[in-house]
Protein backbone atom coordinates (compact mmCIF):
# COMPACT_ATOMS: atom_id res chain seq x y z
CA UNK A 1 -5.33 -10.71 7.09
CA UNK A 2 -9.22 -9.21 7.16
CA UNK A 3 -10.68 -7.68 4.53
CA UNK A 4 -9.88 -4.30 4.36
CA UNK A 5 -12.26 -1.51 5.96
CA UNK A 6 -11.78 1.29 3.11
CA UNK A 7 -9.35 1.05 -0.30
CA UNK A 8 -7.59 4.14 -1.74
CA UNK A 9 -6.71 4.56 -4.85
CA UNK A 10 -3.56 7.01 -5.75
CA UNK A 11 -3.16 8.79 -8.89
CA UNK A 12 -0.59 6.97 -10.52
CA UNK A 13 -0.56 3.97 -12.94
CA UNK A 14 -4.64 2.98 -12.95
CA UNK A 15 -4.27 -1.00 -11.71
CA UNK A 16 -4.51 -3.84 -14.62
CA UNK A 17 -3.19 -6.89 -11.96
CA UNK A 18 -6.58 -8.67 -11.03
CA UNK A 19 -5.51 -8.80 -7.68
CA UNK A 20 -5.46 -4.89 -6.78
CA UNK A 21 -8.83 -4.35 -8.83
CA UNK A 22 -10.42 -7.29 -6.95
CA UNK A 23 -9.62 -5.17 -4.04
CA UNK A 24 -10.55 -2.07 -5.42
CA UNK A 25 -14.30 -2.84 -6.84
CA UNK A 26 -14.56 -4.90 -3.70
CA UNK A 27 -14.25 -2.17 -1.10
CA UNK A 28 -17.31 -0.93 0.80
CA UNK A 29 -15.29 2.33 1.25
CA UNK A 30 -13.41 3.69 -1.71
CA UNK A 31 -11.26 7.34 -1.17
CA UNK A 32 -9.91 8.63 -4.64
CA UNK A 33 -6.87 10.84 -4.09
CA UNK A 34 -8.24 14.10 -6.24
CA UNK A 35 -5.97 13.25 -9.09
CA UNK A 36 -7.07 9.54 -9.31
CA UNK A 37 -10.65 10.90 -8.75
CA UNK A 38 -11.97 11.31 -13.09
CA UNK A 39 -10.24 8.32 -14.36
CA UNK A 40 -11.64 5.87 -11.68
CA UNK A 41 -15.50 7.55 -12.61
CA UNK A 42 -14.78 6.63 -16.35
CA UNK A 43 -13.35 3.34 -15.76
CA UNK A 44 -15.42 1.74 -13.48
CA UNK A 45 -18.66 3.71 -13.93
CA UNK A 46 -18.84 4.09 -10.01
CA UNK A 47 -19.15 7.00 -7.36
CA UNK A 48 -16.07 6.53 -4.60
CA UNK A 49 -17.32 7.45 -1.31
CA UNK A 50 -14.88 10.53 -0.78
CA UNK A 51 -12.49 12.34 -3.05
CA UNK A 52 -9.96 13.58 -0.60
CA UNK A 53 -6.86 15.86 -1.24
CA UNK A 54 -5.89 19.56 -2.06
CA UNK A 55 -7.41 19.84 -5.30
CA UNK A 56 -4.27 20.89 -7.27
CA UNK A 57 -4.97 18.13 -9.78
CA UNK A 58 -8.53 17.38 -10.18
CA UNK A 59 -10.46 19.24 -12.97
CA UNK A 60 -13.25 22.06 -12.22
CA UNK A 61 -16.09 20.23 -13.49
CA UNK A 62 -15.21 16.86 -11.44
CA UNK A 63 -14.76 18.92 -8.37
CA UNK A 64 -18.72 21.09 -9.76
CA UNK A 65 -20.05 17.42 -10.07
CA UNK A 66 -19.16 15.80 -6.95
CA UNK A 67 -18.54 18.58 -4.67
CA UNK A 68 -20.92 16.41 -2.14
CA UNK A 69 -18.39 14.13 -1.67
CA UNK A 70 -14.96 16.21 -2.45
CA UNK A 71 -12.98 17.12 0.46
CA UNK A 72 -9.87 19.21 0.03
CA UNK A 73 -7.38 20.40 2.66
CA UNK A 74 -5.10 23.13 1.38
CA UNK A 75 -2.04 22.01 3.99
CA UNK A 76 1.11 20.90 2.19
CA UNK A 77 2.66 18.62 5.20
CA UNK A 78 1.14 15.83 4.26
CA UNK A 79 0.39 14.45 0.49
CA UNK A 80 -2.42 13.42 -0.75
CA UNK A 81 -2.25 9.70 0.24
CA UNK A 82 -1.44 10.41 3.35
CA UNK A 83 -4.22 13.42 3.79
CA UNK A 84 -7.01 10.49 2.71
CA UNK A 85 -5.57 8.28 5.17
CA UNK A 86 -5.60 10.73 7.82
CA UNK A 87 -9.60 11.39 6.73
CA UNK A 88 -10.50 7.92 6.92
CA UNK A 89 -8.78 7.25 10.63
CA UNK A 90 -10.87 10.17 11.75
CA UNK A 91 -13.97 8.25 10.46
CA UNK A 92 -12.63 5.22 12.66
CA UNK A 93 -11.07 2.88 9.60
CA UNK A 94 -7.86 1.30 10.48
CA UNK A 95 -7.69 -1.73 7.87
CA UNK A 96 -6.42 0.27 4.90
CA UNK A 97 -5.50 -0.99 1.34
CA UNK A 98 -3.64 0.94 -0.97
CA UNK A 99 -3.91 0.48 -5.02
CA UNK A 100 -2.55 2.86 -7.73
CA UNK A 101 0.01 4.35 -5.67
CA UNK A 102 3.23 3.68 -8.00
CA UNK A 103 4.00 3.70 -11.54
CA UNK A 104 4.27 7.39 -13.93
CA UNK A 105 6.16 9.10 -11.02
CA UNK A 106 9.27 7.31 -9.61
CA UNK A 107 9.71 9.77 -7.00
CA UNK A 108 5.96 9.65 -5.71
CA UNK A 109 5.70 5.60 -5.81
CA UNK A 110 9.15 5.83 -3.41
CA UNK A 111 7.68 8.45 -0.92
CA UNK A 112 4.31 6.43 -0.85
CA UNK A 113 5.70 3.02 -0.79
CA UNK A 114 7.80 4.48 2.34
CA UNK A 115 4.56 6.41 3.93
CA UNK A 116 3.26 2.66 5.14
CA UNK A 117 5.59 2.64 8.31
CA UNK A 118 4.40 5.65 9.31
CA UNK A 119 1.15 4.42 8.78
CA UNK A 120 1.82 1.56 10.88
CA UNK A 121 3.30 3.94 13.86
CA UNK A 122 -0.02 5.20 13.93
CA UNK A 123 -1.51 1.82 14.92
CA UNK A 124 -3.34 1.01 11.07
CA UNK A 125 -3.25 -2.11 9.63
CA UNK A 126 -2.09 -1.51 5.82
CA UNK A 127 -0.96 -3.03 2.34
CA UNK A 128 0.06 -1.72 -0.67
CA UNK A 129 -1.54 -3.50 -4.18
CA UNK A 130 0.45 -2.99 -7.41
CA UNK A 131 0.56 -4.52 -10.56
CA UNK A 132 3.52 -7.11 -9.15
CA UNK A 133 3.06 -7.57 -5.71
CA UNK A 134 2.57 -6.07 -2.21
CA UNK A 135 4.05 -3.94 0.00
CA UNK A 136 3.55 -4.08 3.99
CA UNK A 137 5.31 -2.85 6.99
CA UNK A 138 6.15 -5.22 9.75
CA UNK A 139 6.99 -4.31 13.45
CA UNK A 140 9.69 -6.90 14.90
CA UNK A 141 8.36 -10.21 14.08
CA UNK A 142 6.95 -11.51 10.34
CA UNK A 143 5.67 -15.11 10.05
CA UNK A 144 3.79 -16.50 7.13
CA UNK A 145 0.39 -16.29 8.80
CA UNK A 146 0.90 -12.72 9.08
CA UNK A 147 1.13 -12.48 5.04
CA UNK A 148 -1.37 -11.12 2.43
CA UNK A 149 -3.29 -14.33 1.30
CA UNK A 150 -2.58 -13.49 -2.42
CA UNK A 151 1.41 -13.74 -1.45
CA UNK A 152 1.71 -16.37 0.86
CA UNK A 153 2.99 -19.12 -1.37
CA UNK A 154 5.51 -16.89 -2.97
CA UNK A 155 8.91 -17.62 -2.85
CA UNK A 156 10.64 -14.04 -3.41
CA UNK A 157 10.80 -11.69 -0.56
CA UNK A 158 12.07 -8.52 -0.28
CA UNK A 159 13.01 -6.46 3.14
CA UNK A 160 13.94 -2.82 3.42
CA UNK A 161 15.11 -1.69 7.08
CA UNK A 162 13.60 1.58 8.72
CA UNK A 163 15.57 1.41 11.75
CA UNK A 164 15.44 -2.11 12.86
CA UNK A 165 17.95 -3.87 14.67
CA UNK A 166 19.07 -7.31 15.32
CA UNK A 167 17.37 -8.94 12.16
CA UNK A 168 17.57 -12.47 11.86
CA UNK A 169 15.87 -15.12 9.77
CA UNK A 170 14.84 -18.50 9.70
CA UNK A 171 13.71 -20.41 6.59
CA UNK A 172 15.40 -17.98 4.02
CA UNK A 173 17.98 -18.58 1.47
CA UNK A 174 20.15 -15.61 2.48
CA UNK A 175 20.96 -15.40 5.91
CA UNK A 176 19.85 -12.11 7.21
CA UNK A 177 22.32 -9.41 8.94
CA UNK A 178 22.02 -5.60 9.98
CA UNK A 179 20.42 -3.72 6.53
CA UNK A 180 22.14 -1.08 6.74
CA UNK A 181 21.18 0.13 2.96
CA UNK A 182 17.84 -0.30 1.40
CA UNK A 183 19.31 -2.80 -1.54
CA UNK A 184 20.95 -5.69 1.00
CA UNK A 185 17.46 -6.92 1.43
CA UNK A 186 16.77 -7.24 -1.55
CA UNK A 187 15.98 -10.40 -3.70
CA UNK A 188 16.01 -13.11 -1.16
CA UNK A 189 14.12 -16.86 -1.11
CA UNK A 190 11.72 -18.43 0.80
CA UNK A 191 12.75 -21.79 1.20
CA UNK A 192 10.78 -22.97 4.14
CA UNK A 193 6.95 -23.35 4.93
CA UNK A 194 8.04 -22.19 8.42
CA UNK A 195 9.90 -19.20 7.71
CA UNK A 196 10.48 -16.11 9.83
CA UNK A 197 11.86 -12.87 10.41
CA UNK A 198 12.69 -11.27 13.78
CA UNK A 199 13.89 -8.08 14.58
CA UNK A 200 13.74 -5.12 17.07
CA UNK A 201 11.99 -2.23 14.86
CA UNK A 202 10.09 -1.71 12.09
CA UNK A 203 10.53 -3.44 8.65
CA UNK A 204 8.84 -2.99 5.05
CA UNK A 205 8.02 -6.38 3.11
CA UNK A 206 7.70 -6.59 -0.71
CA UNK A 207 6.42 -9.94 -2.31
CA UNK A 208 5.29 -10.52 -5.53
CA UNK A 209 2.22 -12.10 -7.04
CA UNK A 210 2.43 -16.04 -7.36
CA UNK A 211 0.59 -15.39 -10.62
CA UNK A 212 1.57 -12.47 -12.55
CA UNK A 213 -2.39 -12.40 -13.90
CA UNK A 214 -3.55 -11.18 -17.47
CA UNK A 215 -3.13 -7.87 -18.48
């Protein structure tokens, strides 16, 4: 998978995993979701190219400061993630990584974790970095070339159905059947270097870190 166009970073648990700050102080193109917006200035001593949400949780002198590059929409459809997203695809990014989306907020790191699909209905190409592993959506067919670099000599994969039909696998421990609830997926094995998964829909992928990393 390419290096991603543009990284945005959420305002939940700041990343510690090497892996999601690699990609973070890597980015050419970083979009703070106005929450994460302060802490990422103080931690990394660096201006992110756009600060991007409704500006219900960013501070009055952050939003003084860097009102150059602070854009806030005031429409509650969408959530913040999903409004900096929507920002960058009208700036023509479509390789999209995701870091600091989970952790302090159970119920946030669920709805974004589940926001990727939709991300990948609307033709992007997207990951999300945590401390543990990634998350990516798959349409029909996953194969290990198609995997993040950083996970493809895992063993422990996760799937979570949204919608798909027909899903069968080669190469895993645990045969693979209809998912009809998001836990059945769980917890499975890679146990072949040729490995697949097929299906007719979409699909979410979790796989963790071969190396868990300092912290």
């Amino acid at each position: 998978m390419e290096k991603e166009d543009a990284v945005i970073l959420g305002a939940g648990a700041f990343p510690r995993h090497p892996i999601p700050l690699r990609h973070l102080r890597g980015a050419d193109k970083v979009v703070c979701c106005d929450g994460a917006a302060r802490e990422y200035i103080e931690r990394e001593r660096r201006i992110p190219w756009r600060i991007v949400g409704d500006g219900d949780s960013i501070d009055e002198d952050t939003k003084r400061r860097y009102h150059g590059i602070l854009r806030l929409f005031d429409e509650q459809e969408n959530n913040d993630q999903t409004k900096s997203t929507l920002y960058l695809m009208r700036h023509g990014v479509r390789n999209i990584a995701y870091v600091g989306m989970t952790g302090r907020r159970e119920d946030h790191t669920i709805g974004n974790v589940a926001l990727l699909v939709d991300y990948m209905r609307m033709r992007l190409s997207v990951r999300m970095y945590t401390d543990e592993g990634v998350f990516f959506p798959v349409h029909d067919t996953l194969t290990k070339e198609m995997l993040p670099e950083e996970v493809r000599e895992s063993q422990t994969i996760s799937l979570f159905s949204f919608g798909a039909t027909g899903m069968k696998s080669n190469g895993l421990m645990y045969p693979l059947h209809e998912l009809n609830s998001w836990w059945q997926g769980t917890l499975n094995k890679v146990v072949s270097a040729d490995f697949s998964v097929t299906a007719k829909g979409d699909f979410l992928v979790y796989m963790p870190y071969l190396q868990q990393g300092a912290r």
